[in-house]
N, C-alpha and C. Protein backbone atom coordinates (compact mmCIF):
# COMPACT_ATOMS: atom_id res chain seq x y z
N UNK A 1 7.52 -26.03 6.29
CA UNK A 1 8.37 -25.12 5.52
C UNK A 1 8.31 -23.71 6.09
N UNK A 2 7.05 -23.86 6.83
CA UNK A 2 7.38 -22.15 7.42
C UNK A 2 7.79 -21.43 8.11
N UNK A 3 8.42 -22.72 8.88
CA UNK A 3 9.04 -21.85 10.06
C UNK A 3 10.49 -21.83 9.64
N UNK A 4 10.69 -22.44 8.40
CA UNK A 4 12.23 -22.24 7.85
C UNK A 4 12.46 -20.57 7.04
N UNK A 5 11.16 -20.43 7.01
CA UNK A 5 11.29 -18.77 6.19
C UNK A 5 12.03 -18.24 7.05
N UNK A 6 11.97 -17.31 8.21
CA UNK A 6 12.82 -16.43 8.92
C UNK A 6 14.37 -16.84 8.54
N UNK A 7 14.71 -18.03 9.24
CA UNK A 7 16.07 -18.36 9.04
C UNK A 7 16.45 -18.26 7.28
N UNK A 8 15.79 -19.13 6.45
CA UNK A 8 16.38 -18.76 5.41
C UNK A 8 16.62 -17.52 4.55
N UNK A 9 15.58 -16.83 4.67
CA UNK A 9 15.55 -15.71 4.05
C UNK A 9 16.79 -14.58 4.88
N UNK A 10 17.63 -14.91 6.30
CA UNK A 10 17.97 -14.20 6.97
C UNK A 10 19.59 -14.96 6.38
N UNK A 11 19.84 -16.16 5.98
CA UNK A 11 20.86 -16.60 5.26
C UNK A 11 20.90 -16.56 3.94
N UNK A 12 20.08 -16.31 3.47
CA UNK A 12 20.12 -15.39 1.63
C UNK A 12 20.42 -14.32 1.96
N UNK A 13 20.00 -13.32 2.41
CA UNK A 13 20.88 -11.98 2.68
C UNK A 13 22.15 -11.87 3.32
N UNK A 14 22.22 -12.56 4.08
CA UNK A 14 23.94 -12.93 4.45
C UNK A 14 24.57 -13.01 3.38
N UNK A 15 24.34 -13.89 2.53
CA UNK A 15 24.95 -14.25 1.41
C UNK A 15 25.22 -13.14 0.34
N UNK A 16 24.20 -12.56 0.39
CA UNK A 16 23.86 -11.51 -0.60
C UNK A 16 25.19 -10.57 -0.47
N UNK A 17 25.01 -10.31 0.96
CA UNK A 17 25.52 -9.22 1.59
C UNK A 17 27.20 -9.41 1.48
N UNK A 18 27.67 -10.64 2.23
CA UNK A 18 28.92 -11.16 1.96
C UNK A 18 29.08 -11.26 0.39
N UNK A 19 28.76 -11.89 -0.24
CA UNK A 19 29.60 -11.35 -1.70
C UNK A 19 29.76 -10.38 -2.63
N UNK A 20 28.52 -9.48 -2.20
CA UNK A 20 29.07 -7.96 -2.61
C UNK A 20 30.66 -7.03 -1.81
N UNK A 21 30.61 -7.78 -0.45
CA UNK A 21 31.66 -6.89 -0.06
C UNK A 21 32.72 -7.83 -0.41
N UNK A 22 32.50 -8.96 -0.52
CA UNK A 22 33.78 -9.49 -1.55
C UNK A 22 34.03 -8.89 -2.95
N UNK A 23 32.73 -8.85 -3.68
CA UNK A 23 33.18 -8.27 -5.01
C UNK A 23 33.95 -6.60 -4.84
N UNK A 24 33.34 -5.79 -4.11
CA UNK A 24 33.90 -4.51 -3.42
C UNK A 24 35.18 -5.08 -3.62
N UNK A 25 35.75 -5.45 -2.27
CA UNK A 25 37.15 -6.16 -1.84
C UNK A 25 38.06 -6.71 -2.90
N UNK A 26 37.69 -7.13 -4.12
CA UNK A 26 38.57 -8.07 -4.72
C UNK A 26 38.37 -7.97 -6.26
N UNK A 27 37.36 -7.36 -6.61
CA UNK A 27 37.26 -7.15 -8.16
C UNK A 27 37.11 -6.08 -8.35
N UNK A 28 38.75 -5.37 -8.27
CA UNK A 28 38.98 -3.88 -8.53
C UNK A 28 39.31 -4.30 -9.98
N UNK A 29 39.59 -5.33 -11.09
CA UNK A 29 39.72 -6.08 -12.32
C UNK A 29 39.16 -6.48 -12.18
N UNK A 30 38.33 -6.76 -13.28
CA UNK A 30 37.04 -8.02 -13.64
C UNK A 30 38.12 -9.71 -13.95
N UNK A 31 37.60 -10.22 -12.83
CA UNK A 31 37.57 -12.04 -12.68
C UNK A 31 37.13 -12.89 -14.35
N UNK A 32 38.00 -13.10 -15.20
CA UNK A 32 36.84 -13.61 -16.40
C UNK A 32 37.25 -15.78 -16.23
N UNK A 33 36.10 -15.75 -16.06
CA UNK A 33 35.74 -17.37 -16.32
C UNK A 33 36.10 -17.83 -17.13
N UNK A 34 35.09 -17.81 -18.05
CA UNK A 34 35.01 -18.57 -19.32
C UNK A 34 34.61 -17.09 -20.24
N UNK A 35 35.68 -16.75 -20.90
CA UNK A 35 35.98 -15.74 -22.04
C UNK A 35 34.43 -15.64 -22.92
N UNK A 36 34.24 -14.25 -22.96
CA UNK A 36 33.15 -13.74 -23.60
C UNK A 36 31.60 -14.18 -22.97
N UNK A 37 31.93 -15.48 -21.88
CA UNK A 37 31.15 -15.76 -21.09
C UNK A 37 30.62 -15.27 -19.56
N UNK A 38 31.14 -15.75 -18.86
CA UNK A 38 30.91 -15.38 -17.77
C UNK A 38 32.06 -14.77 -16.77
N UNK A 39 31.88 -13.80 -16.43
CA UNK A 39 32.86 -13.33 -15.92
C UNK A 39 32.17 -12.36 -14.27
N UNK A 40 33.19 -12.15 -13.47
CA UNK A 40 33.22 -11.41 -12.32
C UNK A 40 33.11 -9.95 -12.18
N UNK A 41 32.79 -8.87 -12.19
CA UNK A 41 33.21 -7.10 -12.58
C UNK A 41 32.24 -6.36 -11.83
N UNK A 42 33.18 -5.82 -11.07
CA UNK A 42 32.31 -4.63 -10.52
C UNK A 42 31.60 -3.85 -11.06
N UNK A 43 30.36 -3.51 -10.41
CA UNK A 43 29.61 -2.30 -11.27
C UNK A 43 28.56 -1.97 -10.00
N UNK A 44 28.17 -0.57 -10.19
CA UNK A 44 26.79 -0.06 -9.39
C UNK A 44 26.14 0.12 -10.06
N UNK A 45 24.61 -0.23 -9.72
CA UNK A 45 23.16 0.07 -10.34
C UNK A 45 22.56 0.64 -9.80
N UNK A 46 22.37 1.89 -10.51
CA UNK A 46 21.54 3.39 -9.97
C UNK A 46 19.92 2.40 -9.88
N UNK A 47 19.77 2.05 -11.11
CA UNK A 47 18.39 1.48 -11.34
C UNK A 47 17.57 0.29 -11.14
N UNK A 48 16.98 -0.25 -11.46
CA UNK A 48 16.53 -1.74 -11.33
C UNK A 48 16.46 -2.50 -11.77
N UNK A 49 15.92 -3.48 -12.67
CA UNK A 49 16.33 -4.48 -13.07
C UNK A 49 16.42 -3.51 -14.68
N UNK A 50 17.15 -4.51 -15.05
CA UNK A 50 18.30 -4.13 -16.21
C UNK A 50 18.80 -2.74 -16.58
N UNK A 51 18.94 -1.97 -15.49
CA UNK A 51 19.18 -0.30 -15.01
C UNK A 51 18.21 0.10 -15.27
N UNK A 52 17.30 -0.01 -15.22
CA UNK A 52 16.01 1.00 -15.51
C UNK A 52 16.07 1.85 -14.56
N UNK A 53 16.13 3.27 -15.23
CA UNK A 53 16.05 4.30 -13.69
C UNK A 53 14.63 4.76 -13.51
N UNK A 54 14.59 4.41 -12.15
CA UNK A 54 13.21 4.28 -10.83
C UNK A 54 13.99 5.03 -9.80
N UNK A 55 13.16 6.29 -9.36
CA UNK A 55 13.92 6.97 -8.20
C UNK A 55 13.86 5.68 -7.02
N UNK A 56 14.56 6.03 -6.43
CA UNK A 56 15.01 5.61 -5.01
C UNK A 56 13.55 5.06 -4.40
N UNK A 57 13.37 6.61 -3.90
CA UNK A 57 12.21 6.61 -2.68
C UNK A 57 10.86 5.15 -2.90
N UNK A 58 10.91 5.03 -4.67
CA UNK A 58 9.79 4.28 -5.23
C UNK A 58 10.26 3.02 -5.14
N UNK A 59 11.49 2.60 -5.70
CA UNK A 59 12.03 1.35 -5.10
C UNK A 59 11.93 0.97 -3.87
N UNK A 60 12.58 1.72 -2.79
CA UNK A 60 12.23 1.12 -1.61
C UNK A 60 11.04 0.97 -1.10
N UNK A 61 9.94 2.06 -1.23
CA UNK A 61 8.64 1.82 -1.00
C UNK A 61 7.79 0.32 -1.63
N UNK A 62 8.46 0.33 -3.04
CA UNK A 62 7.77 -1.31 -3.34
C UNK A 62 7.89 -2.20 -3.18
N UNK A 63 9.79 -2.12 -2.57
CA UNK A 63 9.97 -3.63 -2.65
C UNK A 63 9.70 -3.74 -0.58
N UNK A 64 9.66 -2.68 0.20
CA UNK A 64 8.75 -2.96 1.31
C UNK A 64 6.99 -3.47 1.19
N UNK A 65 6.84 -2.67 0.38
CA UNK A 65 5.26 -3.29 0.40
C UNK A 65 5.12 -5.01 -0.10
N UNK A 66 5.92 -5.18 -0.91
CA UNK A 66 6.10 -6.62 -1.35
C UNK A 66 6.55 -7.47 -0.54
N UNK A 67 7.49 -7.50 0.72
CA UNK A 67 8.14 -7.98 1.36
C UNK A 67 6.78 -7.67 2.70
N UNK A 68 6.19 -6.92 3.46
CA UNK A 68 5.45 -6.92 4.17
C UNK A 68 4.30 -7.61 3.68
N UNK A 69 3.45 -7.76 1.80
CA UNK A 69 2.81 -8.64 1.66
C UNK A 69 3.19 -10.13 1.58
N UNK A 70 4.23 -10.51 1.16
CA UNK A 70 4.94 -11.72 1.27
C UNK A 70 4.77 -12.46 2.67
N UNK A 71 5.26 -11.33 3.39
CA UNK A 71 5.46 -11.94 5.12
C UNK A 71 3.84 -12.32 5.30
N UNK A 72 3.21 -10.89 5.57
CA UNK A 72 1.60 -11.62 5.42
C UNK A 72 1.08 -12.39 5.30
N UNK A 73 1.69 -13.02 4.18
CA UNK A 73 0.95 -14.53 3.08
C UNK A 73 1.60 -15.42 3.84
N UNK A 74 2.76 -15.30 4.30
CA UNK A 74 3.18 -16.59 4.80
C UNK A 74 2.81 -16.74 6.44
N UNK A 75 2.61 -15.92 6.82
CA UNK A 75 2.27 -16.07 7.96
C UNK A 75 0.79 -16.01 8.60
N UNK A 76 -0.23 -16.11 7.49
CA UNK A 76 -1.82 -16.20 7.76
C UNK A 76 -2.33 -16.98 6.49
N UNK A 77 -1.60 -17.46 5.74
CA UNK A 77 -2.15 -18.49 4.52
C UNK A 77 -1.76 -19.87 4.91
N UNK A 78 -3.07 -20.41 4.08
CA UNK A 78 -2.30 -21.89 3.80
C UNK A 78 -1.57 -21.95 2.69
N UNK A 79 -0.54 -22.17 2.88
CA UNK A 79 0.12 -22.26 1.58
C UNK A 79 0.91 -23.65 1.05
N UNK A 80 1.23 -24.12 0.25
CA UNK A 80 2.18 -24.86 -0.40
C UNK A 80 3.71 -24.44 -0.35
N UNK A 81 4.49 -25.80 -0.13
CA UNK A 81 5.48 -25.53 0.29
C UNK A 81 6.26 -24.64 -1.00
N UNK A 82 6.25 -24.79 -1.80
CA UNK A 82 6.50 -23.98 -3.18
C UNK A 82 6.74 -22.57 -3.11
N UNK A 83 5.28 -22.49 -2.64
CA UNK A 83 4.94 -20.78 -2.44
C UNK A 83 5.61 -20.29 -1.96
N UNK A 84 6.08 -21.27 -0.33
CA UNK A 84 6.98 -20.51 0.90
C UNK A 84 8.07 -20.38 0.32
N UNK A 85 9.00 -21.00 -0.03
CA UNK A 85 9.90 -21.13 -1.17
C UNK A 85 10.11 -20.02 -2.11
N UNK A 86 8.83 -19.79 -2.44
CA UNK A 86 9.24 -18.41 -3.82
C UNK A 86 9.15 -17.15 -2.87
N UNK A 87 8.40 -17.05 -1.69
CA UNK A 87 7.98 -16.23 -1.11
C UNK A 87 9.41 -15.60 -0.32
N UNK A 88 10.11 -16.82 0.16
CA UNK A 88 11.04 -16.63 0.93
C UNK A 88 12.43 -16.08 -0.13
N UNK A 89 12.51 -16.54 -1.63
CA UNK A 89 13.23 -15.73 -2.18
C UNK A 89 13.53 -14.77 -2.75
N UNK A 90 11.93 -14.27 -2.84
CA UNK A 90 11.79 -12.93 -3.18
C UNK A 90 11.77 -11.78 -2.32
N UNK A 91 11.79 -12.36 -0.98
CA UNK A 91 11.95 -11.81 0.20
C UNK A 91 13.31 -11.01 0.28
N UNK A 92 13.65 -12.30 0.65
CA UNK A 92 15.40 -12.07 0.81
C UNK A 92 16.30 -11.29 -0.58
N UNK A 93 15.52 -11.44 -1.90
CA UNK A 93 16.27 -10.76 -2.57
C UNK A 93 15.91 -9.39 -2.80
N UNK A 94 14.76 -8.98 -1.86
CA UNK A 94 14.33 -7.89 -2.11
C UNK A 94 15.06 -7.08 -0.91
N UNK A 95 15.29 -7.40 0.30
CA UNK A 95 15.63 -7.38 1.23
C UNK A 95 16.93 -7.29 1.46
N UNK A 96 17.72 -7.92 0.55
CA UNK A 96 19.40 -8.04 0.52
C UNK A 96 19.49 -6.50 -0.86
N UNK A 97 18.72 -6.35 -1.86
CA UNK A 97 19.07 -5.35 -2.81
C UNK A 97 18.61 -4.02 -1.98
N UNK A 98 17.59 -4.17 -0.83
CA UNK A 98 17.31 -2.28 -0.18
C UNK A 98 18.58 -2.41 0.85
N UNK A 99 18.89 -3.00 1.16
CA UNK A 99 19.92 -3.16 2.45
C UNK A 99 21.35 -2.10 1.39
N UNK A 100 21.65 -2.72 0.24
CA UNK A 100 22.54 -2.04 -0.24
C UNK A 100 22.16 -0.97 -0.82
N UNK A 101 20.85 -0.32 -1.07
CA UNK A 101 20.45 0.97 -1.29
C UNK A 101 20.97 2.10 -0.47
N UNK A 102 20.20 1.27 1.15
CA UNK A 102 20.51 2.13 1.95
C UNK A 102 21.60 2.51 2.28
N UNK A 103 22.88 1.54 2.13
CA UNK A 103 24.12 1.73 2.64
C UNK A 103 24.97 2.47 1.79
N UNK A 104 24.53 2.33 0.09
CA UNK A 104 25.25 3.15 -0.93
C UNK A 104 24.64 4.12 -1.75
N UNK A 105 24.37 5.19 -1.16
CA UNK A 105 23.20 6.14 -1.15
C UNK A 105 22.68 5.92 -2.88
N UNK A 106 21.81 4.94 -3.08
CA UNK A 106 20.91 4.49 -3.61
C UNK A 106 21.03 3.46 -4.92
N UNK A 107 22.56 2.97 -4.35
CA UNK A 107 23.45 1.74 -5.64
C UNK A 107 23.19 0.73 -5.19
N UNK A 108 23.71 -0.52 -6.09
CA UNK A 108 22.91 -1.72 -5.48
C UNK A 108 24.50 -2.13 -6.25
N UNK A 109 24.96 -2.97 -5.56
CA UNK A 109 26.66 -3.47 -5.80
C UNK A 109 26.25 -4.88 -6.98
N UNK A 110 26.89 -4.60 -7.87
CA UNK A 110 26.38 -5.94 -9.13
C UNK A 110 27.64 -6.49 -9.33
N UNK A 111 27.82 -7.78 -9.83
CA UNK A 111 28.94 -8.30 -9.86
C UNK A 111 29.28 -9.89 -11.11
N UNK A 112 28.44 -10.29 -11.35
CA UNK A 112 28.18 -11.39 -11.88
C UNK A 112 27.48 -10.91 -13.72
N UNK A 113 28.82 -11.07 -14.19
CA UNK A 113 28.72 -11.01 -15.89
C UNK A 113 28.63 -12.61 -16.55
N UNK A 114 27.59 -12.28 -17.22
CA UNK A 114 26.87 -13.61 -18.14
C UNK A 114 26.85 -12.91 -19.22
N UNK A 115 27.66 -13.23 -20.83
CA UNK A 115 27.19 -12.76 -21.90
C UNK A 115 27.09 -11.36 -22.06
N UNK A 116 26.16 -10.92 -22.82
CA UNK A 116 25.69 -9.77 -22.76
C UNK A 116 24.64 -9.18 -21.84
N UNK A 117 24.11 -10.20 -20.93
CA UNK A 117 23.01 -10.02 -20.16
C UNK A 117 23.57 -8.92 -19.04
N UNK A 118 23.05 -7.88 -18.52
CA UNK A 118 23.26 -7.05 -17.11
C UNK A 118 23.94 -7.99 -16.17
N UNK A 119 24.70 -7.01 -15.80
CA UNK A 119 25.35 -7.21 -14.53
C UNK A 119 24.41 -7.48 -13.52
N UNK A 120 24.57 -8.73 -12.28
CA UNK A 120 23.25 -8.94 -11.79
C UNK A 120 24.37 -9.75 -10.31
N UNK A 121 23.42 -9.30 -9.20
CA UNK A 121 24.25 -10.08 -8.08
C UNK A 121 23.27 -11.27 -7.28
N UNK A 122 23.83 -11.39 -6.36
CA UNK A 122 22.83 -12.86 -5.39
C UNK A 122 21.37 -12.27 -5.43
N UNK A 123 21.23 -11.35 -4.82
CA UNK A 123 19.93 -10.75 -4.67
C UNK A 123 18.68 -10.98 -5.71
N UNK A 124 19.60 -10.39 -6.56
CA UNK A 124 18.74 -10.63 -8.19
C UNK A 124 18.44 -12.23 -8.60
N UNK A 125 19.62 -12.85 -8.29
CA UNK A 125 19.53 -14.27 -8.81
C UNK A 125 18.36 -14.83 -7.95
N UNK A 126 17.86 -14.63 -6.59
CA UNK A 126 17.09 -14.94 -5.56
C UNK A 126 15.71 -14.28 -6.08
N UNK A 127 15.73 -13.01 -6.90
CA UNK A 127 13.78 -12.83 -7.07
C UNK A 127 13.59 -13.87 -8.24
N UNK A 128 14.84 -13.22 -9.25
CA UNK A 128 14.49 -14.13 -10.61
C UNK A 128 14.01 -15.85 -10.92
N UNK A 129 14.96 -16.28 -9.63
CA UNK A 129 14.41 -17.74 -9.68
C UNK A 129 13.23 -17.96 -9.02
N UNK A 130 13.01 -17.16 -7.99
CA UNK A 130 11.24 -17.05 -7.36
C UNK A 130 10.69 -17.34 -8.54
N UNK A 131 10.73 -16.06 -9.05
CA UNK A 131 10.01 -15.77 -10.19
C UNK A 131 9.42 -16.84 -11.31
N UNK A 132 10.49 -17.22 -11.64
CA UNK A 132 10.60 -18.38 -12.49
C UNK A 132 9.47 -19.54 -11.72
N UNK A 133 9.87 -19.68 -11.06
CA UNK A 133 9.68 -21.21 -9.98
C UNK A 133 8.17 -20.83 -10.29
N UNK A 134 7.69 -19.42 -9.31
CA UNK A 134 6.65 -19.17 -9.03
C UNK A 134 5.34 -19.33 -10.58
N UNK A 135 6.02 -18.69 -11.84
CA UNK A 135 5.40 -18.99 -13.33
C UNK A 135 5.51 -20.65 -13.10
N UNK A 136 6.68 -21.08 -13.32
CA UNK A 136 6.51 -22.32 -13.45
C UNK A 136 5.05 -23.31 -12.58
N UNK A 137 5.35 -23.40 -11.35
CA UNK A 137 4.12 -23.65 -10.22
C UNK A 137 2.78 -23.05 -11.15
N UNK A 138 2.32 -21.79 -11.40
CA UNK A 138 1.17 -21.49 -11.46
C UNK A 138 0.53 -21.79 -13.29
N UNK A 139 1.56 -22.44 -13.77
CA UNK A 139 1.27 -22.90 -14.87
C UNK A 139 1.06 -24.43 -15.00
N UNK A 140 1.68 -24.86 -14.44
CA UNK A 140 2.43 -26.50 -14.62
C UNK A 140 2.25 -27.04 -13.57
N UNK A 141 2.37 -26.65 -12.24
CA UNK A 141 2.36 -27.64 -10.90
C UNK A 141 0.79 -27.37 -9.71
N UNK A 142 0.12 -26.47 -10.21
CA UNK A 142 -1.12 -26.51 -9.48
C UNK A 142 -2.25 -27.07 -10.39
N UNK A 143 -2.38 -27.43 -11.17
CA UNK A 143 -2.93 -28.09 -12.28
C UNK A 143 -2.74 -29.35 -11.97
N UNK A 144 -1.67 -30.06 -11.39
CA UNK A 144 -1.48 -31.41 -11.38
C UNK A 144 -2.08 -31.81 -10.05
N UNK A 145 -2.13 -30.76 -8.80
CA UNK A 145 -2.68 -31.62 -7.92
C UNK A 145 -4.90 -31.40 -7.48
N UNK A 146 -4.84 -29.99 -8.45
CA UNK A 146 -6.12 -30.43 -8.24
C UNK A 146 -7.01 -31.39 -9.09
């Protein structure tokens, strides 16, 4: 699984990257799905997860330190394929959200309306399910094999 990190994590940010400049490009009107549900709409996020405003400079500084410890782990641990997995999506979604920092002096392009929940794009969807995965694993799936 580890030598799939580079490549994948380098095609999650592609991804990332390509559908923000689609949403840019094409949802000058919000796209609605399924009414009151899910819908398409542009928006910028000064802040971080659920706008919380965090200057700049501190965002990018953490989510580098996280992404240089990530790489670390995967590249001098033994790890479970799981790990590489959460490792590699928290990578890339950390990695695809500074990429658009840098380029939109300090916005992160959001696009994807669920409910009432924040506006949230690929990037986000890529730590959150780490995330998830990663609780899940350290509750439920390392328990079973020792």
């Amino acid at each position: 699984m580890k030598k799939y990190a580079l490549p994948s994590i380098v095609i999650l940010i592609m991804l990332d990257q390509w559908t923000k400049s689609l949403a840019v490009k094409y949802l000058q009107e919000p796209w609605v799905i399924v009414k009151y549900w899910l819908e398409l709409r542009l928006a910028e996020n000064e802040g971080v997860a659920f706008s919380l405003p965090v200057p700049s400079v501190l965002v990018l500084l953490l989510a580098l330190c996280v992404v240089g410890y990530l790489a670390y782990q995967i590249r001098t641990k033994n790890l479970f394929n799981i790990e590489v997995f959460v490792y590699i999506l928290v990578m890339a979604g950390a990695i695809g959200n500074v990429i658009d920092r840098l380029m939109n002096q300090g916005k992160v392009i959001d696009f994807i309306a669920i409910g009432s929940w924040p506006v949230f794009n690929v990037a986000d969807s890529c730590i959150t399910v780490g995330i998830v995965v990663y609780m899940a694993w350290e509750l439920f799936g390392k328990k079973s094999i020792k």
